[in-house]
C-alpha atoms as a PDB file:
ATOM      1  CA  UNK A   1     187.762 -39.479 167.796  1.00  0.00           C
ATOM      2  CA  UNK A   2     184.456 -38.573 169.091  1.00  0.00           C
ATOM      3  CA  UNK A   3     182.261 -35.323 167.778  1.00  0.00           C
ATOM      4  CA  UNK A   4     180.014 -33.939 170.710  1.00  0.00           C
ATOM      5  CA  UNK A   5     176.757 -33.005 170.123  1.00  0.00           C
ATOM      6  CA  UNK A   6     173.992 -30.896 172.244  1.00  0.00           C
ATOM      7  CA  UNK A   7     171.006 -32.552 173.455  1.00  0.00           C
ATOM      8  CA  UNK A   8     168.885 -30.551 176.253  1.00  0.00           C
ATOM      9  CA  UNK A   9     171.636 -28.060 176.830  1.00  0.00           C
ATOM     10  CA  UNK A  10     174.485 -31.615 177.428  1.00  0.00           C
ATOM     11  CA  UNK A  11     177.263 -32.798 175.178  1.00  0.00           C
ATOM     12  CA  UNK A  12     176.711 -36.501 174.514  1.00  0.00           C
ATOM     13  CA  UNK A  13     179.541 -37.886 173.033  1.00  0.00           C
ATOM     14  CA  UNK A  14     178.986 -39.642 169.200  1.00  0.00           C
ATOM     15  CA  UNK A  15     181.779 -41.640 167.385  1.00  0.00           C
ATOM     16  CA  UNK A  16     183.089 -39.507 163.900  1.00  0.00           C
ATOM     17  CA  UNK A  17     184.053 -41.648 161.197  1.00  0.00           C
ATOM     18  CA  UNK A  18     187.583 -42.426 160.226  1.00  0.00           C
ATOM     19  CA  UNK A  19     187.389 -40.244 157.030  1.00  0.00           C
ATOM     20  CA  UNK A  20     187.259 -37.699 159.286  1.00  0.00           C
ATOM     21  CA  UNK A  21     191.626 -37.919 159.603  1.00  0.00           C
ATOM     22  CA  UNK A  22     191.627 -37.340 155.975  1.00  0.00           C
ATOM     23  CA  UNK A  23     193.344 -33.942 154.790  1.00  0.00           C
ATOM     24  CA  UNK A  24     193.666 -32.367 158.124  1.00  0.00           C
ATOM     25  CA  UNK A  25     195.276 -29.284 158.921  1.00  0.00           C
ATOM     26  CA  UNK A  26     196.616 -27.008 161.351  1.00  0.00           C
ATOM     27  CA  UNK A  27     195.443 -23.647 162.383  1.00  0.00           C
ATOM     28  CA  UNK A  28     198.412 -21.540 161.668  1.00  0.00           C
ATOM     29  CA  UNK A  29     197.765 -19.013 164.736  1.00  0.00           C
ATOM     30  CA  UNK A  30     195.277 -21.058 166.683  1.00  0.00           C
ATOM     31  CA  UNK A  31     197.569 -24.593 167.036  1.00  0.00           C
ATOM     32  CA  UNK A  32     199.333 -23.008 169.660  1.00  0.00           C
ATOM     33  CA  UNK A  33     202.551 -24.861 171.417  1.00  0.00           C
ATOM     34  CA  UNK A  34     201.892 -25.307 174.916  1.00  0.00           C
ATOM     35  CA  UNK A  35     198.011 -26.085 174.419  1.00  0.00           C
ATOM     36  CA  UNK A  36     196.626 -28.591 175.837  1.00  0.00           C
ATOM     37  CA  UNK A  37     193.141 -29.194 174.397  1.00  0.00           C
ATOM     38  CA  UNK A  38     192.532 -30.377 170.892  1.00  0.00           C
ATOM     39  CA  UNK A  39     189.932 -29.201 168.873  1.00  0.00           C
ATOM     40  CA  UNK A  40     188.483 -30.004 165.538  1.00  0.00           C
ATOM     41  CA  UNK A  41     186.586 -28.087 163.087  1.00  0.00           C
ATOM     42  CA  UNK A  42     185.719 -29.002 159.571  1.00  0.00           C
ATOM     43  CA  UNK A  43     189.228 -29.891 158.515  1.00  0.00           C
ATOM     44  CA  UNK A  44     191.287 -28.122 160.658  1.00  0.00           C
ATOM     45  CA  UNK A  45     192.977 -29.027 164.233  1.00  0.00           C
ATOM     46  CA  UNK A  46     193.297 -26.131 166.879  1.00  0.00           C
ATOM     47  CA  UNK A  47     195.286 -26.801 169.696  1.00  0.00           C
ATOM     48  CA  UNK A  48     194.102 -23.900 173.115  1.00  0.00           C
ATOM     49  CA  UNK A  49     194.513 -24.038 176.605  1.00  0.00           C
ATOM     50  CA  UNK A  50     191.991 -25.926 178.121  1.00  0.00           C
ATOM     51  CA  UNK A  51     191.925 -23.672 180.823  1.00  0.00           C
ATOM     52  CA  UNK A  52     189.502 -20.767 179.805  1.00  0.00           C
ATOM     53  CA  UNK A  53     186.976 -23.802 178.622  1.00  0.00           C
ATOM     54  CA  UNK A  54     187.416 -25.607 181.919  1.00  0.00           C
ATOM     55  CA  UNK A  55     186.872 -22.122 184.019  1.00  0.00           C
ATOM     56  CA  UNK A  56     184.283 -20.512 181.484  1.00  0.00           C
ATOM     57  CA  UNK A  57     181.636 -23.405 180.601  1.00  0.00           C
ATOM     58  CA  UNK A  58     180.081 -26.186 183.044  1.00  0.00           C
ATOM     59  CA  UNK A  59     179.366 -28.063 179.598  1.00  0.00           C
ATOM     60  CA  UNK A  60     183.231 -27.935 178.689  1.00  0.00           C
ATOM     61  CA  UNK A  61     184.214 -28.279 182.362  1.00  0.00           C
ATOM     62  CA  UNK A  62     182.184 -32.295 182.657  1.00  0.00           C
ATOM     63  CA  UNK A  63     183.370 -32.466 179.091  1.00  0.00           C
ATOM     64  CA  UNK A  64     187.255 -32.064 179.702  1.00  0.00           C
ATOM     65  CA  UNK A  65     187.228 -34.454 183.246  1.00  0.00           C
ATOM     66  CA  UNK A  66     189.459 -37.227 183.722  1.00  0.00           C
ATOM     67  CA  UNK A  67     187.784 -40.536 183.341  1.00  0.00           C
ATOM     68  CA  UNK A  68     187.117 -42.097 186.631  1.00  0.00           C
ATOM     69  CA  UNK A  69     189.507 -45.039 185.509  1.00  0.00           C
ATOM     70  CA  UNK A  70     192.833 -43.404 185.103  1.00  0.00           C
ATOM     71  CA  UNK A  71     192.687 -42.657 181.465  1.00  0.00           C
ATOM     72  CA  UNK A  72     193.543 -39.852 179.465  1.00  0.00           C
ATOM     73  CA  UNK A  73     190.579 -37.067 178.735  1.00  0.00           C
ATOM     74  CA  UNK A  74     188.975 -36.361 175.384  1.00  0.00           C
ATOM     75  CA  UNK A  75     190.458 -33.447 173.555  1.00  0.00           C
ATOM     76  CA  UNK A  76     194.278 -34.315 175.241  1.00  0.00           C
ATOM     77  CA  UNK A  77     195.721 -35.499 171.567  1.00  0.00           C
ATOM     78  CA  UNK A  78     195.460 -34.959 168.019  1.00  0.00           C
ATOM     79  CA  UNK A  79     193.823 -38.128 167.645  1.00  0.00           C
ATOM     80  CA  UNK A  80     191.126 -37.658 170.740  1.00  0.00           C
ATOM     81  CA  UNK A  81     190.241 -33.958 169.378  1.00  0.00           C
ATOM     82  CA  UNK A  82     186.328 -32.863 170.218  1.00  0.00           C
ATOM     83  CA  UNK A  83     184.970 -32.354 166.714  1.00  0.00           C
ATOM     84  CA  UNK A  84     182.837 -28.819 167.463  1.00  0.00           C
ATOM     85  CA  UNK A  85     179.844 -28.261 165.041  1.00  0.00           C
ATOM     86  CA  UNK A  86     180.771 -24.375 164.072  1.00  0.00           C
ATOM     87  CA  UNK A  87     182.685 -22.923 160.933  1.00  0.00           C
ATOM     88  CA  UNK A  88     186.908 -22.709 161.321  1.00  0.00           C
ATOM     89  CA  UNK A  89     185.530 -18.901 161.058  1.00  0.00           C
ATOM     90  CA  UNK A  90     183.327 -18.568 163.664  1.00  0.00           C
ATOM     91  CA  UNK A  91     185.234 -20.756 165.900  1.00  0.00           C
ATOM     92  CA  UNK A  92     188.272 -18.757 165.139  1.00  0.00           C
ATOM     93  CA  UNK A  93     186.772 -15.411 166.405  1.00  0.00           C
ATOM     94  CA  UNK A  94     185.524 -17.242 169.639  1.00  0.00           C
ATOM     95  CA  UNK A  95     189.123 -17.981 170.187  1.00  0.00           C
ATOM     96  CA  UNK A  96     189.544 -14.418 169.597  1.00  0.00           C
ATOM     97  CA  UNK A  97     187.551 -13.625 172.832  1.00  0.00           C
ATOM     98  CA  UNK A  98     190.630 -15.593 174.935  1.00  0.00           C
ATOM     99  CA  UNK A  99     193.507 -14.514 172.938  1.00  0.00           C
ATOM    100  CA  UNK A 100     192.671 -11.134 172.231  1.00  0.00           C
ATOM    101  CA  UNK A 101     196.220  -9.285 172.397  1.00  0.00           C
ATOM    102  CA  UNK A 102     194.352  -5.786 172.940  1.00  0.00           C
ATOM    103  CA  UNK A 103     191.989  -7.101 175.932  1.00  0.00           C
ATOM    104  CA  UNK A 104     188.666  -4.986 175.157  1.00  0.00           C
ATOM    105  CA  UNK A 105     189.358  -4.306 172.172  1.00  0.00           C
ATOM    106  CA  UNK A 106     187.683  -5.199 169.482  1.00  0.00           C
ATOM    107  CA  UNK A 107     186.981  -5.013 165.523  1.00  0.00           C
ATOM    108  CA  UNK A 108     183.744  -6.876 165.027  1.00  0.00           C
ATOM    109  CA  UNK A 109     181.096  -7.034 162.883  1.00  0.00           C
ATOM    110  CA  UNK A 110     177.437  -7.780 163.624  1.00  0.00           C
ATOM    111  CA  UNK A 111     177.977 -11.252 161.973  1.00  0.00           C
ATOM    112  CA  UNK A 112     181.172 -11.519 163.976  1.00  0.00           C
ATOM    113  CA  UNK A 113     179.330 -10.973 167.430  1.00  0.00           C
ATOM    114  CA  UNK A 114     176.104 -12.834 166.138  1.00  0.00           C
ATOM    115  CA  UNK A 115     178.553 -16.399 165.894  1.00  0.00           C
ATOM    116  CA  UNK A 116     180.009 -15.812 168.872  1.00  0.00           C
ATOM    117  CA  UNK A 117     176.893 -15.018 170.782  1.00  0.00           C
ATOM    118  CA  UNK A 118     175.830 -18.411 169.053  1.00  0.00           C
ATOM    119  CA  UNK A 119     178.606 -20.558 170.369  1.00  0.00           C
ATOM    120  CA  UNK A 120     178.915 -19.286 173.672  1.00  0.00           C
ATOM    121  CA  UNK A 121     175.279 -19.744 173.958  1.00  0.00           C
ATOM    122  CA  UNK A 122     175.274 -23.176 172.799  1.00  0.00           C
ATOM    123  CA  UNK A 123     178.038 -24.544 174.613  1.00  0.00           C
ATOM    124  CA  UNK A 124     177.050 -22.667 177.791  1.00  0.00           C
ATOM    125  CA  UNK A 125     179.947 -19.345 178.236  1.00  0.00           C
ATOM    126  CA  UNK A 126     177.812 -17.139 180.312  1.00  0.00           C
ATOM    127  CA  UNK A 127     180.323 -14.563 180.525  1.00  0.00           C
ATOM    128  CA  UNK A 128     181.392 -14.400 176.896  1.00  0.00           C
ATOM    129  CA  UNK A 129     177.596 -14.743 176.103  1.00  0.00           C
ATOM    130  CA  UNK A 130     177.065 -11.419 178.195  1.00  0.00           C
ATOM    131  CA  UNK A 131     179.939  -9.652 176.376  1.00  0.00           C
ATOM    132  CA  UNK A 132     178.516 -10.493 173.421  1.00  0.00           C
ATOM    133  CA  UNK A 133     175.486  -8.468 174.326  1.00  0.00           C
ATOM    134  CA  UNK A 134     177.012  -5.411 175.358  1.00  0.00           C
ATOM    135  CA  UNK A 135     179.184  -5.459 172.542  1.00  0.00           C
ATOM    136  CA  UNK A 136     175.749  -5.719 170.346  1.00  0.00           C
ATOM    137  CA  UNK A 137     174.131  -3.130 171.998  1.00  0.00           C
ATOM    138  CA  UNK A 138     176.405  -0.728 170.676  1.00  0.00           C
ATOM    139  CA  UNK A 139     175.934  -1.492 167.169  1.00  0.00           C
ATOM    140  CA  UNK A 140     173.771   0.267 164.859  1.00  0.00           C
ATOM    141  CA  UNK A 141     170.612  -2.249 164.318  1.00  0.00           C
ATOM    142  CA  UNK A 142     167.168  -1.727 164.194  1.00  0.00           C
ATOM    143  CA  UNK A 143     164.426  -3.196 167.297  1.00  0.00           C
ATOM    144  CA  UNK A 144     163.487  -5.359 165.165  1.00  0.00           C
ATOM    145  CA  UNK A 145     166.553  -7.031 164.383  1.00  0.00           C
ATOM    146  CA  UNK A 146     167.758  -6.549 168.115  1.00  0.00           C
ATOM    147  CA  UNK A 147     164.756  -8.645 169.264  1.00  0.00           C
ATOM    148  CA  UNK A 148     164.706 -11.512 166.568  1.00  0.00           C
ATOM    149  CA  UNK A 149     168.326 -11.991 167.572  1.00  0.00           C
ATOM    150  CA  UNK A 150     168.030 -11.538 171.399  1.00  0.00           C
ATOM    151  CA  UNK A 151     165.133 -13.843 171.799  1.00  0.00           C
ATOM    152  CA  UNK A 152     166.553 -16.417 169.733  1.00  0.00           C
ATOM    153  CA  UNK A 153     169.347 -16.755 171.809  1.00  0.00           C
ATOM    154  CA  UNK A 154     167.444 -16.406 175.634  1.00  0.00           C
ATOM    155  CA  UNK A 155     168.659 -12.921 176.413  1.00  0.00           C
ATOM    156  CA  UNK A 156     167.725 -11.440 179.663  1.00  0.00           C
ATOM    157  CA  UNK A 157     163.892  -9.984 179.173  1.00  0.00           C
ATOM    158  CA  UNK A 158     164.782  -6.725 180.760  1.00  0.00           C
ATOM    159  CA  UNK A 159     167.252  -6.231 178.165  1.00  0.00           C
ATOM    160  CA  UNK A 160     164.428  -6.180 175.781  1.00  0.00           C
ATOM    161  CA  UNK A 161     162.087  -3.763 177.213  1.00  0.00           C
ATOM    162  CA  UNK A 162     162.994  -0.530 175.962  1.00  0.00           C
ATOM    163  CA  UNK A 163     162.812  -2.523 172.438  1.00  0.00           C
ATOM    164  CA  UNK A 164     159.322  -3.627 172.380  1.00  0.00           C
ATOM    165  CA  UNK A 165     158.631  -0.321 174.204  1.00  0.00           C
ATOM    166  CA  UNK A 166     159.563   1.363 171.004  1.00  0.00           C
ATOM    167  CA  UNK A 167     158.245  -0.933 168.721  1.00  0.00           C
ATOM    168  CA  UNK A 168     154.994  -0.194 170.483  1.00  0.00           C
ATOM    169  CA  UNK A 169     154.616   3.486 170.427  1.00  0.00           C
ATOM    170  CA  UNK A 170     156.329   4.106 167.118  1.00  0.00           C
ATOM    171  CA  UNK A 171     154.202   5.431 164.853  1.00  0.00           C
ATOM    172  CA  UNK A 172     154.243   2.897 161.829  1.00  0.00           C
ATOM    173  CA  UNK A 173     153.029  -0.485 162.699  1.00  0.00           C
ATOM    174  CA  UNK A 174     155.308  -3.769 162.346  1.00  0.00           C
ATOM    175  CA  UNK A 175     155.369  -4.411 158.191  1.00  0.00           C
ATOM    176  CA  UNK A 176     155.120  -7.998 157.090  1.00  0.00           C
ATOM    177  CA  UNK A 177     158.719  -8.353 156.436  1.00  0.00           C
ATOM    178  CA  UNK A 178     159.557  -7.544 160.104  1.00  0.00           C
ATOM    179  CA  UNK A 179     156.908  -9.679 161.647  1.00  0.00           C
ATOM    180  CA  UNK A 180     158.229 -12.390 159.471  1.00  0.00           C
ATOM    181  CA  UNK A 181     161.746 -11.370 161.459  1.00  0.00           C
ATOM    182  CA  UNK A 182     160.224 -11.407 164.223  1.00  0.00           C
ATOM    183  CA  UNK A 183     158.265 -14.376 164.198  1.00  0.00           C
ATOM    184  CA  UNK A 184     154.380 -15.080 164.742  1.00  0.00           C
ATOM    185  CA  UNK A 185     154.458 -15.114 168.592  1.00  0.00           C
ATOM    186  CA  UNK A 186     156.495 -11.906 169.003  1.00  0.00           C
ATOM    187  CA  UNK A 187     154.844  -9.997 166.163  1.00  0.00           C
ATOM    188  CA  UNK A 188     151.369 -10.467 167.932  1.00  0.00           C
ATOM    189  CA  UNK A 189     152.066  -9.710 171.094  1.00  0.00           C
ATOM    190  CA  UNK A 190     153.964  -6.418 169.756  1.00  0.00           C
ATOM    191  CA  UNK A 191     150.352  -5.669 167.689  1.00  0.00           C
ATOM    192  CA  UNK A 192     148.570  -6.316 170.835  1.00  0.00           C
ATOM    193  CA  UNK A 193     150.522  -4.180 172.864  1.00  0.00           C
ATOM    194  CA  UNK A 194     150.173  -1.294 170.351  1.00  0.00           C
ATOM    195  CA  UNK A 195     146.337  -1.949 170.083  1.00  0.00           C
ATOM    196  CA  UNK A 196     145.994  -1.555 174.006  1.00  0.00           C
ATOM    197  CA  UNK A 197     148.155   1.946 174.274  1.00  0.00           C
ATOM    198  CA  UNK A 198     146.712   3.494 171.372  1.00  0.00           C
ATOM    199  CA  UNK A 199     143.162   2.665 173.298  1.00  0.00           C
ATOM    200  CA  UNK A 200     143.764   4.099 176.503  1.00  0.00           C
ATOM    201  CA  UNK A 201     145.902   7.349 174.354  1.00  0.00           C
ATOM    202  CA  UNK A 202     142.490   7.815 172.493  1.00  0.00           C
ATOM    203  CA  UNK A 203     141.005   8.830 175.758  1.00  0.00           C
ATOM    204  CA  UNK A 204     143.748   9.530 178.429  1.00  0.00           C
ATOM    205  CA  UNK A 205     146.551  10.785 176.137  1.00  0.00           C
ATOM    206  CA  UNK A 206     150.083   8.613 175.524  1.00  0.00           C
ATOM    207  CA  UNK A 207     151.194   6.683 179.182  1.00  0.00           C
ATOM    208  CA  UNK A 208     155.127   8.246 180.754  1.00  0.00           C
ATOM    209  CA  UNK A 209     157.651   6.574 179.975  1.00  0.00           C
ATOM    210  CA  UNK A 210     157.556   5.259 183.966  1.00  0.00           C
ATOM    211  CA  UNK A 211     154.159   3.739 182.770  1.00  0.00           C
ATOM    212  CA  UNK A 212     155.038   2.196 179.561  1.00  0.00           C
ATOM    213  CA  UNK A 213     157.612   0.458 180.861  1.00  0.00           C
ATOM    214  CA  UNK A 214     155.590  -1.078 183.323  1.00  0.00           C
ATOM    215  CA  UNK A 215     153.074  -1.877 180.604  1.00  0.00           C
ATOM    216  CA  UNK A 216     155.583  -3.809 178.591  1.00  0.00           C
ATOM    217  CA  UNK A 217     157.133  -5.675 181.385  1.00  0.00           C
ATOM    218  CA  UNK A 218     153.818  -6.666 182.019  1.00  0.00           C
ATOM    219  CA  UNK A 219     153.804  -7.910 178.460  1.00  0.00           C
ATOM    220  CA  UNK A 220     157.352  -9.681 179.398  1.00  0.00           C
ATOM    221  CA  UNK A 221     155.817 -11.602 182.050  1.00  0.00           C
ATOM    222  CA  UNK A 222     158.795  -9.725 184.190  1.00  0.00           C
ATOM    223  CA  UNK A 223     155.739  -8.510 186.604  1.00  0.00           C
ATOM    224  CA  UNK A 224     152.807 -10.965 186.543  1.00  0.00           C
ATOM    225  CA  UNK A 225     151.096 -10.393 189.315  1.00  0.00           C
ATOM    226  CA  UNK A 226     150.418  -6.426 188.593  1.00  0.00           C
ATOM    227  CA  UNK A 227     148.232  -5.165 185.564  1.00  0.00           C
ATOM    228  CA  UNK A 228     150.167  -2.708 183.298  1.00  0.00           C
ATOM    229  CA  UNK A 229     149.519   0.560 184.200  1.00  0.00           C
ATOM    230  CA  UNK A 230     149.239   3.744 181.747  1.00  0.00           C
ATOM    231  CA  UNK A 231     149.527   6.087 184.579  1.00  0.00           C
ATOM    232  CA  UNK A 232     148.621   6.883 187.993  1.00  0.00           C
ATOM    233  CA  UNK A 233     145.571   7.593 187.830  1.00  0.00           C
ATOM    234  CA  UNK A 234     143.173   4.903 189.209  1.00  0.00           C
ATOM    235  CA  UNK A 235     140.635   5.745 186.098  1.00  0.00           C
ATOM    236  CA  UNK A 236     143.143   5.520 183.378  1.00  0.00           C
ATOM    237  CA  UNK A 237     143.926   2.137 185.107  1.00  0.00           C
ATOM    238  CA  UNK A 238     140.615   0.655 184.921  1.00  0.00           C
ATOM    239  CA  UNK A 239     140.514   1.832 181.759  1.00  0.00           C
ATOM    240  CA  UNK A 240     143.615  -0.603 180.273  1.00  0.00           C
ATOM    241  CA  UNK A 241     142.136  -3.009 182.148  1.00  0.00           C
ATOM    242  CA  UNK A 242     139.251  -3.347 179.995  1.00  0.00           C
ATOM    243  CA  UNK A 243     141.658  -2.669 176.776  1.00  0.00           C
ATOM    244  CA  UNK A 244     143.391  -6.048 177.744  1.00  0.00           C
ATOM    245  CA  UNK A 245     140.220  -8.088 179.108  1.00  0.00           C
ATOM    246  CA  UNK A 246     138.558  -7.452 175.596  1.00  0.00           C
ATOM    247  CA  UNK A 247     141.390  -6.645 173.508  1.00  0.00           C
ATOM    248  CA  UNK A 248     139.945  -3.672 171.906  1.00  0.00           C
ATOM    249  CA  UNK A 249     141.968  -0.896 170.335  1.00  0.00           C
ATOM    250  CA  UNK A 250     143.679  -0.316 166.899  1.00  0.00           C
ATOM    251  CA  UNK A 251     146.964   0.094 166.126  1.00  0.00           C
ATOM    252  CA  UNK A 252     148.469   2.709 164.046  1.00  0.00           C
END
């Protein structure tokens, strides 16, 4: 049996020990009959259907060929099962995603969507890494949480505009606790962002909404060739210009 492991994004194959075998046991509703890829977690054995692995994930897809010699492919047997590095928990609501009898539907919890977002992330499911999002985005959690979660996992930036937009105009600034969710990097370039609109509202009034999101794309890197603007008018421009060349300002 052979456990893979991700280096740079791959699965490079490493041998498990024989202990491994010891006090197996199979997943009463994922060791389905008719599945044809084995699967090992912790102690237990889940038998699926290669085929949403094979169609979903490129990593999965070079994982699950057919040796160039003839031979049979990891993951075809009991005794050739890919040992995956989740919890039979996590893994079991991942599953859920294929074998959901109610299609859409779905009874998650934060932590529920946060382990799948994890594994389909780290084992390269775009799509069920996308659902994951839009299912998140309809749960109740705070920007800060929503951005310590979506940049740890590589969302899309443009997903995260409207949350660093509010974490920018809001009128308390970022307390230690949520910097220290957020992280050093993120935290300061929130604080900066706050100390540049509060400049140019000290003289020109708060940017539109049009102007702030331009600002924080700039901020994103999503538009690097254009300064952020606070509004149209070529004054006010010149004016954040300065803000971000000498990084003057205070925040609330």
């Amino acid at each position: 049996m052979v456990s893979p492991r991700m280096v740079n994004g791959t699965i490079l194959l490493q041998p498990v020990s024989p202990t491994t075998f010891k006090n197996l046991q199979r997943h009463p509703q994922y060791y389905i009959q008719g599945g044809d890829l084995h699967i090992l977690v912790g102690n237990t054995l889940f038998r699926v259907h290669s085929y949403f692995f094979d169609r979903e994930s490129q990593v999965f897809k070079d994982l699950l060929a057919v040796p160039p010699s003839g031979g049979s492919r990891q993951g075809s047997e009991d005794s050739s099962a890919i040992v995956l590095e989740t919890t039979r928990e996590d893994f079991e609501s991942f599953l859920f995603i294929f074998y959901n009898p109610q299609f859409t539907v779905y009874e998650f919890s934060l932590q529920d969507w946060t382990a799948v977002l994890d594994q389909a992330h780290r084992w390269g499911f775009q799509s069920i890494k996308d659902l994951s999002i839009r299912e998140l985005q309809t749960l109740d959690i705070s920007d800060v949480q929503r951005v310590s979660l979506y940049e740890q996992y590589d969302v899309k930036k443009e997903i995260l505009v409207p949350l660093y937009s509010n974490l920018c105009i809001r009128p308390e600034a970022l307390s230690i606790e949520e910097a220290e969710i957020l992280g050093m990097a993120t935290a300061v370039r929130i604080f900066q962002g706050r100390e540049r609109i509060n400049a140019r509202a000290a003289k020109k009034g708060p940017p539109s909404p049009e102007d702030l999101q331009r600002f924080v794309k700039s901020m994103l890197g999503l538009c690097p060739s254009k300064k952020p603007d606070p509004d149209t008018n070529p004054e006010s421009k010149t004016e954040l210009s300065k803000v971000e060349t000498n990084g003057s300002g205070k925040a609330a």
